[in-house]
N, C-alpha and C. Protein backbone atom coordinates (compact mmCIF):
# COMPACT_ATOMS: atom_id res chain seq x y z
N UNK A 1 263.75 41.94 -66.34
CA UNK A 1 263.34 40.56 -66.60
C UNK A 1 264.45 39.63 -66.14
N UNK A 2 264.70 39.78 -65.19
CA UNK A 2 265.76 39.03 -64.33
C UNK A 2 265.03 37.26 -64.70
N UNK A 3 266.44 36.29 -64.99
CA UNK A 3 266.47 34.98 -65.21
C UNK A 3 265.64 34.94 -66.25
N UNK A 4 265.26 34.90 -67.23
CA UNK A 4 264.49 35.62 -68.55
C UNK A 4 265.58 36.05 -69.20
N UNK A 5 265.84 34.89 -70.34
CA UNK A 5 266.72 35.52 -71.91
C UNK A 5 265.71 35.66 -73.06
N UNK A 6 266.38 36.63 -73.10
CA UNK A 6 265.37 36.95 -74.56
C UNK A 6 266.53 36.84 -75.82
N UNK A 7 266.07 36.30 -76.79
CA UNK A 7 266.59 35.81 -78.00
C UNK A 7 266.87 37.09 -78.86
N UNK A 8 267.44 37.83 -79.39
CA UNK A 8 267.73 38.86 -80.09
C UNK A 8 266.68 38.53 -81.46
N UNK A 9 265.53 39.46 -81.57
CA UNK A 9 264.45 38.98 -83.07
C UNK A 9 263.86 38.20 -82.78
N UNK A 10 263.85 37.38 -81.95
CA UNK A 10 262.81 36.52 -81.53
C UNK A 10 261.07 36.59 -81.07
N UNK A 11 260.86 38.25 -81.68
CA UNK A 11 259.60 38.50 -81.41
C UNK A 11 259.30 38.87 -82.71
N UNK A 12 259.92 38.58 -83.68
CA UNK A 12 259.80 38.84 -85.09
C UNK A 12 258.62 37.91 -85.57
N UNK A 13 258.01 37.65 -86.15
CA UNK A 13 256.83 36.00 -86.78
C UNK A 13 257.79 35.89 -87.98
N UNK A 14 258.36 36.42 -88.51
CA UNK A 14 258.70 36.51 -90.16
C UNK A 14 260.54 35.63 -89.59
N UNK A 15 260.64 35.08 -90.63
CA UNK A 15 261.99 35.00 -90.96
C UNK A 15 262.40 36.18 -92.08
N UNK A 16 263.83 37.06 -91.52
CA UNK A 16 264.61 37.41 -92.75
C UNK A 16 265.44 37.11 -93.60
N UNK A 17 265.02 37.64 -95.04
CA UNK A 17 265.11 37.15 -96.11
C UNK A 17 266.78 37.65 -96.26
N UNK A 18 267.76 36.71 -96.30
CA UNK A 18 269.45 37.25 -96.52
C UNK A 18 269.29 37.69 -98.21
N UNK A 19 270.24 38.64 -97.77
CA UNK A 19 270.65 39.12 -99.47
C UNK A 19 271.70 37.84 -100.03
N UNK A 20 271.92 38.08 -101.27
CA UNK A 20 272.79 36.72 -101.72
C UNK A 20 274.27 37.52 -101.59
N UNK A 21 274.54 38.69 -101.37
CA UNK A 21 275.49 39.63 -101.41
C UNK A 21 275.80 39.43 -100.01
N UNK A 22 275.14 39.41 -98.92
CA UNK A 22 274.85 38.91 -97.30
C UNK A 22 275.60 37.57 -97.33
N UNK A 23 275.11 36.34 -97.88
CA UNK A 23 275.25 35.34 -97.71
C UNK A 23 276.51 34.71 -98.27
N UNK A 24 277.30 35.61 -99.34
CA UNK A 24 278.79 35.19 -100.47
C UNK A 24 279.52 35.62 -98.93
N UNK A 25 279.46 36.98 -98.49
CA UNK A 25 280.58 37.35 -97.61
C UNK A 25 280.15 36.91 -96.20
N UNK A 26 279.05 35.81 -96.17
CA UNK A 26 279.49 35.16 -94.47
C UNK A 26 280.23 34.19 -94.94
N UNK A 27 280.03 33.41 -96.25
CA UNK A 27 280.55 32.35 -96.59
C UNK A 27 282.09 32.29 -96.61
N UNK A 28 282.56 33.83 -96.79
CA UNK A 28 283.86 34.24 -97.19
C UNK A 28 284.47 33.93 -95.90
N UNK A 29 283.67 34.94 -94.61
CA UNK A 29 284.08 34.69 -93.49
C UNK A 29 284.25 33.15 -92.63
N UNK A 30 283.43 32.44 -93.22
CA UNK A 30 283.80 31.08 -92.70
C UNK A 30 284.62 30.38 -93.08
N UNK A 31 284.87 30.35 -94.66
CA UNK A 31 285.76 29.84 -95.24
C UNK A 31 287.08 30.40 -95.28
N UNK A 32 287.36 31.69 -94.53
CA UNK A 32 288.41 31.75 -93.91
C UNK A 32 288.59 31.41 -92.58
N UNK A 33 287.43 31.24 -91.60
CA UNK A 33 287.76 30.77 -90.61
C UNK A 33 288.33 29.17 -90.81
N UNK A 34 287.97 28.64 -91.34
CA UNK A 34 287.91 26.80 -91.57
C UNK A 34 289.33 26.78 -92.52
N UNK A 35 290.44 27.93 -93.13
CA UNK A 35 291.18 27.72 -93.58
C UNK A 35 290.69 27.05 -94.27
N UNK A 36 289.91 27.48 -95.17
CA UNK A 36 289.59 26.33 -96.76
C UNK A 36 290.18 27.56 -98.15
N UNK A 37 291.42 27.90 -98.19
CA UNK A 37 292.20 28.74 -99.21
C UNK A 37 291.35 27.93 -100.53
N UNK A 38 291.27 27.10 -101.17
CA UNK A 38 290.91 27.37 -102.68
C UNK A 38 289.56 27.48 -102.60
N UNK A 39 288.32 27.26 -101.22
CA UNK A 39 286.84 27.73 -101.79
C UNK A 39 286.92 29.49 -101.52
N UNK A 40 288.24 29.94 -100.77
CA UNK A 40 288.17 31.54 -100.02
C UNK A 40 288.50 31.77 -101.26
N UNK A 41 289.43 31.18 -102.32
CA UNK A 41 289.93 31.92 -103.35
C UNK A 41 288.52 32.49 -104.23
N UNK A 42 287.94 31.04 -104.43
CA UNK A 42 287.04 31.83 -105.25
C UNK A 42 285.72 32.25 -104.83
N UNK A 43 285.49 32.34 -104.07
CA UNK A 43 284.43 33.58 -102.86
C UNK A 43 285.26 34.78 -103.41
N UNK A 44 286.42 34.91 -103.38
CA UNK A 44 287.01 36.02 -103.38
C UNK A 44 286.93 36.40 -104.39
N UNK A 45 286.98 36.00 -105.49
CA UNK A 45 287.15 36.15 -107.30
C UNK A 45 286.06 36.85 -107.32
N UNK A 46 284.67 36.37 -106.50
CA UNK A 46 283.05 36.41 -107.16
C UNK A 46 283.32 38.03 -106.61
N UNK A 47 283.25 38.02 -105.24
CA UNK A 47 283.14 39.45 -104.10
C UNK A 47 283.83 40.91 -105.68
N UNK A 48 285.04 40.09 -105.89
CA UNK A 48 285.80 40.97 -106.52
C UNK A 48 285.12 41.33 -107.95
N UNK A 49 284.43 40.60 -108.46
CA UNK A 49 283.64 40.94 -109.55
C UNK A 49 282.33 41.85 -109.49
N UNK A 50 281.79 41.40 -107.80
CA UNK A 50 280.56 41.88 -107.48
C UNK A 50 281.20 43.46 -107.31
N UNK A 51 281.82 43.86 -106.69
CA UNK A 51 282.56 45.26 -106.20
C UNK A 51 282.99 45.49 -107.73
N UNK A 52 283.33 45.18 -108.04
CA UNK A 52 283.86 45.82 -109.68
C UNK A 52 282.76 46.48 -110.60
N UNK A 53 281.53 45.58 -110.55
CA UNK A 53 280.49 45.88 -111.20
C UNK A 53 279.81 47.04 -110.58
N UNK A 54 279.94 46.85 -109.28
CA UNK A 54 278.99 48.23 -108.22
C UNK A 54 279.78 49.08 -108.24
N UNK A 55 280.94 49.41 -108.61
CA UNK A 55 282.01 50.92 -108.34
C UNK A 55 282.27 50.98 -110.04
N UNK A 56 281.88 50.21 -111.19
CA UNK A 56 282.11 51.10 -112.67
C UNK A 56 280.46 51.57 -112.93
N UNK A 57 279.19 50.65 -112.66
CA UNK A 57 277.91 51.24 -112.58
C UNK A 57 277.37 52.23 -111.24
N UNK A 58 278.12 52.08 -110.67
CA UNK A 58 277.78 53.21 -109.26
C UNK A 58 276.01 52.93 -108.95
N UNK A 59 276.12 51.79 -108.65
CA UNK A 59 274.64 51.06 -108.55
C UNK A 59 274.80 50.27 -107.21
N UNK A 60 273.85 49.69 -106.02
CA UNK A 60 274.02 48.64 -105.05
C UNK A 60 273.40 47.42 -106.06
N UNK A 61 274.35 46.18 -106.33
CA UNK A 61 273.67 45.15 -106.54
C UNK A 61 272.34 44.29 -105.76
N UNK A 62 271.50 43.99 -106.93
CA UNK A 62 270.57 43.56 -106.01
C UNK A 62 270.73 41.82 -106.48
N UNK A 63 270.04 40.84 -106.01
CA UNK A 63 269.89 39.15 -105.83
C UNK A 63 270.73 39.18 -107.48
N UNK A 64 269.45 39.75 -108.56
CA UNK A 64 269.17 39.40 -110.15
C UNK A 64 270.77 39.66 -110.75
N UNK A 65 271.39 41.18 -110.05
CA UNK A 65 272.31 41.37 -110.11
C UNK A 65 273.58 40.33 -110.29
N UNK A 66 273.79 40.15 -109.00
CA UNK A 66 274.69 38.76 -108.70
C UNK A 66 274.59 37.66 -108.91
N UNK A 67 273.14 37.52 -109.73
CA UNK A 67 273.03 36.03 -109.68
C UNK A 67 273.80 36.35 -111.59
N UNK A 68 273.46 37.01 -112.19
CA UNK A 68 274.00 37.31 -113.42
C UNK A 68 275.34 37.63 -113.67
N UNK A 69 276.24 37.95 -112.65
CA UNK A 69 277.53 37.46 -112.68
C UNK A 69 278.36 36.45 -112.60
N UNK A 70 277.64 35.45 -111.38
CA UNK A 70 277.67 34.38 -111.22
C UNK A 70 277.77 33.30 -112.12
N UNK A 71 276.61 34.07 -112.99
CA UNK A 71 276.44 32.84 -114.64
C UNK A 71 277.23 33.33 -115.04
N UNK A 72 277.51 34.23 -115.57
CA UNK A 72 279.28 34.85 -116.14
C UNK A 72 280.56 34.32 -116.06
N UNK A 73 280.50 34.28 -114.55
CA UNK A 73 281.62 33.29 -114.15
C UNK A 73 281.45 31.77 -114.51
N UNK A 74 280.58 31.32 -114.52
CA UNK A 74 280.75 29.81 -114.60
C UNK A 74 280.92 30.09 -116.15
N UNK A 75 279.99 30.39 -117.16
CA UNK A 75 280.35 30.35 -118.26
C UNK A 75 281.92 30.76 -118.82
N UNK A 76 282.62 31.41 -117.93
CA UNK A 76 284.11 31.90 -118.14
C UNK A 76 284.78 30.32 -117.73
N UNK A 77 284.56 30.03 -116.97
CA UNK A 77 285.16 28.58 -116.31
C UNK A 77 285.13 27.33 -116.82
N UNK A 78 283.95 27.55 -117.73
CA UNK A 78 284.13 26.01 -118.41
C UNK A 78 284.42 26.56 -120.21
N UNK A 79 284.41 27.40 -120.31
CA UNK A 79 285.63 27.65 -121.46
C UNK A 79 287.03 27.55 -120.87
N UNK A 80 287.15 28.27 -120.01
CA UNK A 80 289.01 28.07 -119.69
C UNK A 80 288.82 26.39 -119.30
N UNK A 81 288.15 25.68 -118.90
CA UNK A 81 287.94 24.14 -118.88
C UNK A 81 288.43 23.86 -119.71
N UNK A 82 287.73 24.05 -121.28
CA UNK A 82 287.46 23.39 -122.97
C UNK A 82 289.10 23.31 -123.09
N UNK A 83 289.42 25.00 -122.48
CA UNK A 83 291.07 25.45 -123.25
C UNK A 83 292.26 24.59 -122.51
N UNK A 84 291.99 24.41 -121.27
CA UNK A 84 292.94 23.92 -120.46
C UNK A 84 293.07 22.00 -120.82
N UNK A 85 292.20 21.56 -121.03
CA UNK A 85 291.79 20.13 -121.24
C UNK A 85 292.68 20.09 -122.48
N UNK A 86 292.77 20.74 -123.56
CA UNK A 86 292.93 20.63 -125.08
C UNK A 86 294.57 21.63 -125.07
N UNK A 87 294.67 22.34 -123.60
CA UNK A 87 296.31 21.98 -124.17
C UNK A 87 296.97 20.96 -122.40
N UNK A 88 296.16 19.87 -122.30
CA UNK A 88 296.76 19.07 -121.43
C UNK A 88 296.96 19.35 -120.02
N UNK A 89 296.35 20.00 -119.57
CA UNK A 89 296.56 21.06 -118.34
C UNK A 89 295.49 20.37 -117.39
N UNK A 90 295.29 19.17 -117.06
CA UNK A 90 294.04 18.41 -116.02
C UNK A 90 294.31 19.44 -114.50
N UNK A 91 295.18 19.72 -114.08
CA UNK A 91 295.34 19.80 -113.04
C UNK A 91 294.68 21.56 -112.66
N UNK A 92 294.66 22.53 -113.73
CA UNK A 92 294.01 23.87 -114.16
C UNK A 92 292.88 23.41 -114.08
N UNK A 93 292.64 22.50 -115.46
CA UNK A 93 290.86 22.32 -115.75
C UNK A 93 289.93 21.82 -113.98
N UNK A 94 291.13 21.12 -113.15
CA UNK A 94 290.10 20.53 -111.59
C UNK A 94 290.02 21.96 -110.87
N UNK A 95 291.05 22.75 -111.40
CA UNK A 95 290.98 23.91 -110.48
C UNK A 95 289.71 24.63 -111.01
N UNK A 96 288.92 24.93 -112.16
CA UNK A 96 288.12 25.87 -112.43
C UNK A 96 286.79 24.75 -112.26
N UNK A 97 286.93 23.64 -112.32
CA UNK A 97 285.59 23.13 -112.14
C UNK A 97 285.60 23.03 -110.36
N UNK A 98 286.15 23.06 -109.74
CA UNK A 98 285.96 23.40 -108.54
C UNK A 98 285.61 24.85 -108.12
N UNK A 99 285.45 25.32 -108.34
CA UNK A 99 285.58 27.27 -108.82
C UNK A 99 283.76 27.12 -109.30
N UNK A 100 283.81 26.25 -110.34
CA UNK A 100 282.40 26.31 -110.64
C UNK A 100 281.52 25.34 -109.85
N UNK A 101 281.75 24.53 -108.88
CA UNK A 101 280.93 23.84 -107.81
C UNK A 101 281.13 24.91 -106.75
N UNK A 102 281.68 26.11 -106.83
CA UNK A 102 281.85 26.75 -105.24
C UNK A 102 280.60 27.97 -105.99
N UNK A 103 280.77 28.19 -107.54
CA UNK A 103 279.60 29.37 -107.61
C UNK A 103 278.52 28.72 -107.49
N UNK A 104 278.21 27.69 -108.05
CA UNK A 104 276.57 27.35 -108.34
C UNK A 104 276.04 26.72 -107.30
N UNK A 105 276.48 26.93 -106.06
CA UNK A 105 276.28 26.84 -105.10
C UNK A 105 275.20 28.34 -104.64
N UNK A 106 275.61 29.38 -105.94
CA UNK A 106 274.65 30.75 -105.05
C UNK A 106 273.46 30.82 -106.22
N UNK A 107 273.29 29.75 -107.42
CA UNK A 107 273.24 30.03 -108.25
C UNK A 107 271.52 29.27 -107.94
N UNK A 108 270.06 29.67 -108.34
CA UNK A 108 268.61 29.45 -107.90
C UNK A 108 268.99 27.76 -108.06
N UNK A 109 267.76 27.60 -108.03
CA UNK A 109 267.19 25.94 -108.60
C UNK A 109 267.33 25.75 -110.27
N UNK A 110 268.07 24.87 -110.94
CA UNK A 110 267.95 24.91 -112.35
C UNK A 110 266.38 24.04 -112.46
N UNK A 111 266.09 25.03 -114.29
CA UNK A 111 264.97 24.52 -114.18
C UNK A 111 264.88 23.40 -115.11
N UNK A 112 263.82 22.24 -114.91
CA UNK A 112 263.86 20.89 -115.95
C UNK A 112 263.28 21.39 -117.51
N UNK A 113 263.75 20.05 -118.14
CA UNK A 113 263.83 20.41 -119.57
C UNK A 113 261.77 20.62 -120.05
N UNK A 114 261.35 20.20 -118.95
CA UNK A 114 259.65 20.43 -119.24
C UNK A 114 258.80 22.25 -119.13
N UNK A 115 259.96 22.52 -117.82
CA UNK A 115 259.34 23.68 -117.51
C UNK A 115 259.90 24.53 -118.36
N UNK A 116 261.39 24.32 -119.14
CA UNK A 116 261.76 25.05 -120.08
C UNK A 116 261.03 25.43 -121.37
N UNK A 117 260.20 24.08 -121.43
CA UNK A 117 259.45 23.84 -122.59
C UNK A 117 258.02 24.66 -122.95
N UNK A 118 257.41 24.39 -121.19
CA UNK A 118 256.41 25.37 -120.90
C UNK A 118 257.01 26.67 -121.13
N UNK A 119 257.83 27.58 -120.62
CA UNK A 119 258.15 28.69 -120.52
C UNK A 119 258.15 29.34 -121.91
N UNK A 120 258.94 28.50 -122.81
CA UNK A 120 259.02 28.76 -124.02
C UNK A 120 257.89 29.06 -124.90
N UNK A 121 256.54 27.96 -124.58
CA UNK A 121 255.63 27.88 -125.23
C UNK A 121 254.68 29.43 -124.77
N UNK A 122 254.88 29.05 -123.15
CA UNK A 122 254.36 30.41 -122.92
C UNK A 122 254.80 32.02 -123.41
N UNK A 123 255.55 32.39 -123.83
CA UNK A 123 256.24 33.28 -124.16
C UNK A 123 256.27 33.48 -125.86
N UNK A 124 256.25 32.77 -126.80
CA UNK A 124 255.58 32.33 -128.26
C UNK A 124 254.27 33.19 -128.04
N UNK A 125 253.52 31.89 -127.29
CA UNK A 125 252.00 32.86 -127.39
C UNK A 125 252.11 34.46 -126.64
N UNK A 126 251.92 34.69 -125.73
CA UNK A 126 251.89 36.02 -125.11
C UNK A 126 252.86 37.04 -126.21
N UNK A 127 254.10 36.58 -126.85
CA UNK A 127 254.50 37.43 -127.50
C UNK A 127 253.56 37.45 -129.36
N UNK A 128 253.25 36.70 -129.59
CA UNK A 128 252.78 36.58 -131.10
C UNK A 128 253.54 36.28 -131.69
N UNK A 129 254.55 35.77 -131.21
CA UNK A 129 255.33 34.87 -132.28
C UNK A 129 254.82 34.58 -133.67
N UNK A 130 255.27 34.59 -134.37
CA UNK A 130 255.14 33.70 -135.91
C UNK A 130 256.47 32.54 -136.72
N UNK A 131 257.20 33.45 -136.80
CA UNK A 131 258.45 33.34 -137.42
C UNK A 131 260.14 33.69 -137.09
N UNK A 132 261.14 33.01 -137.51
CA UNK A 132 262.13 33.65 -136.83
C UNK A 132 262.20 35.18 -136.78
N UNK A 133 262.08 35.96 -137.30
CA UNK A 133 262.33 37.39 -137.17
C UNK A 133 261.66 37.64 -135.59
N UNK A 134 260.60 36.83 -135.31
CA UNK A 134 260.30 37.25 -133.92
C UNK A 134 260.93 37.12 -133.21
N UNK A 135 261.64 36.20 -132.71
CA UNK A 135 263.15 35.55 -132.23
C UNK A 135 263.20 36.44 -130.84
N UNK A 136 263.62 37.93 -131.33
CA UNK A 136 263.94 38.66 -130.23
C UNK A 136 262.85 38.86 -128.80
N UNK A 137 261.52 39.26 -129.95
CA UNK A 137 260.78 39.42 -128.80
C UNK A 137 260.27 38.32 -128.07
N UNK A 138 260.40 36.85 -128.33
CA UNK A 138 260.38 36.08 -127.58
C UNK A 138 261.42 36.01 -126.60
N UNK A 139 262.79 36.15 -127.20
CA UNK A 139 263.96 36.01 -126.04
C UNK A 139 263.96 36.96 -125.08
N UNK A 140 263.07 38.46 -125.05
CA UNK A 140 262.77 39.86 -124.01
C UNK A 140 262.10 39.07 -123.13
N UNK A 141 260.80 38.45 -123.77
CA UNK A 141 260.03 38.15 -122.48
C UNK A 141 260.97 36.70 -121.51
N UNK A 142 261.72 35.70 -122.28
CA UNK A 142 261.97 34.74 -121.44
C UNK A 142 263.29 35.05 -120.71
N UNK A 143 264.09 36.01 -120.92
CA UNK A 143 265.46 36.66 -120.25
C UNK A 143 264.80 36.41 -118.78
N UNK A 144 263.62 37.68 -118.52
CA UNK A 144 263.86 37.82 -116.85
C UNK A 144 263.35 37.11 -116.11
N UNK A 145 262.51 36.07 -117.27
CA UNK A 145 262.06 34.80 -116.38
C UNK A 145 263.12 32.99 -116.02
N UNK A 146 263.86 33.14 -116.94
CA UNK A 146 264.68 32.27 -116.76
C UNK A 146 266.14 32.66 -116.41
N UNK A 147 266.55 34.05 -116.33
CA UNK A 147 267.80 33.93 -115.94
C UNK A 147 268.46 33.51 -114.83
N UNK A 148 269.69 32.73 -115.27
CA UNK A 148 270.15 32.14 -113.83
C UNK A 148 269.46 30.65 -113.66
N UNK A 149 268.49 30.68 -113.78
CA UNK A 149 267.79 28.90 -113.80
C UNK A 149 267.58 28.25 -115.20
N UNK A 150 268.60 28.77 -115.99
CA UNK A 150 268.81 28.28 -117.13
C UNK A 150 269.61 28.71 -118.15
N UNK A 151 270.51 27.57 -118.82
CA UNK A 151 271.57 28.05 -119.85
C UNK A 151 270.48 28.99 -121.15
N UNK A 152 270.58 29.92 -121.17
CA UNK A 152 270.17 30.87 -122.04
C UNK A 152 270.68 30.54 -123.71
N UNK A 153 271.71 30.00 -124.12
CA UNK A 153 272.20 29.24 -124.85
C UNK A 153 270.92 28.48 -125.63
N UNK A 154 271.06 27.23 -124.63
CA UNK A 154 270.12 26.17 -125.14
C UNK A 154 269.03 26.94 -125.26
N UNK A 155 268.46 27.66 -124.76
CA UNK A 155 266.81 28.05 -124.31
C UNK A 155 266.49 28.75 -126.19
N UNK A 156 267.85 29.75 -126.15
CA UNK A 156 267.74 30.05 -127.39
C UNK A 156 267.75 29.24 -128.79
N UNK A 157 268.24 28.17 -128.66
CA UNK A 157 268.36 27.05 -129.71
C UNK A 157 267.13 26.41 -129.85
N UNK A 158 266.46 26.58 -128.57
CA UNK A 158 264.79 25.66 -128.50
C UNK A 158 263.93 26.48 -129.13
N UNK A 159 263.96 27.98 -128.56
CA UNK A 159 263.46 28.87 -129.00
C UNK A 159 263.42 29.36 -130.74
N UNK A 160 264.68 29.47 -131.43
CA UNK A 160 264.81 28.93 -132.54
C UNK A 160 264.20 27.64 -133.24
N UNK A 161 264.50 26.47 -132.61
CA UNK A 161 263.67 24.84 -133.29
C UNK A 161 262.09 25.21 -133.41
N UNK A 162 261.65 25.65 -132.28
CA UNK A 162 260.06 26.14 -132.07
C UNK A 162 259.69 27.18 -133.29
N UNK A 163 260.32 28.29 -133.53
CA UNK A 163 259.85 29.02 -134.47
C UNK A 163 260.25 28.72 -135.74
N UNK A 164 261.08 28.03 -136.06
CA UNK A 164 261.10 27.51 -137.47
C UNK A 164 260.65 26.16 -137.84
N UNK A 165 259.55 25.71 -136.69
CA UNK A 165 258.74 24.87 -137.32
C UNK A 165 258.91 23.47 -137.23
């Protein structure tokens, strides 16, 4: 096919779908190309957590995987925030909230306080909710539907207000 380029995949119809495990370590690679040391630092923190978790479970992480470390980390970051603020340390606390604008960057779409509301309601009924003692089996069914697109925290506090009436 002389004078004729052909595009490498370009006879594909589909776009492929990147892993989020794909997409942390191109990010890594660029952000070392661009010399950007404090977003490489913490690309690097996440990578190092992601590999930590896959070599003590001897498991390949999948999306749900990483996206659940991810919340880990931020939730680690804005406590060392709370701690660093309260012993005077501004210049720590910019370092971890930057740390947490570089994760939630891998982190889905958060969801609004309506669809939270739906979710909740949906999950009451389908489970049979009644009373707090149900508590749990409402929080089984809404875990694998909201994790990652929502502080689990609050969800549980709503979830609580809802069943006690």
């Amino acid at each position: 096919m002389k004078g004729k380029s052909l595009r490498p995949f370009s006879f594909f119809p589909f776009i492929f779908h990147m892993s989020l495990k794909t997409r942390i370590s191109d990010d890594m690679k660029a952000a070392m190309r661009a010399k950007d040391a404090p977003r490489l630092g913490a690309i690097r923190l996440l990578l190092a957590a992601m590999k930590q978790k896959e070599v003590d479970e001897r498991v390949e992480l999948t999306d749900t995987d990483v996206i659940s470390i991810i919340d880990k980390m931020i939730k680690q970051r804005r406590d060392s925030i709370s701690q660093y603020e309260a012993g005077s340390r501004r210049d720590l606390a910019d370092a971890e909230r930057f740390e947490i604008t570089v994760l939630a960057a891998y982190m889905p779409q958060a969801l609004s306080d309506a669809e939270i509301a739906a979710a909740i309601s949906d999950a009451v009924q389908s489970s049979g909710a009644k009373a707090m003692s149900d508590m749990g089996k409402v929080m089984a069914v809404l875990k694998p539907k909201l994790a990652g697109r929502a502080d689990m925290g609050k969800v549980s506090a709503l979830v609580k207000s809802k069943l006690a009436g």
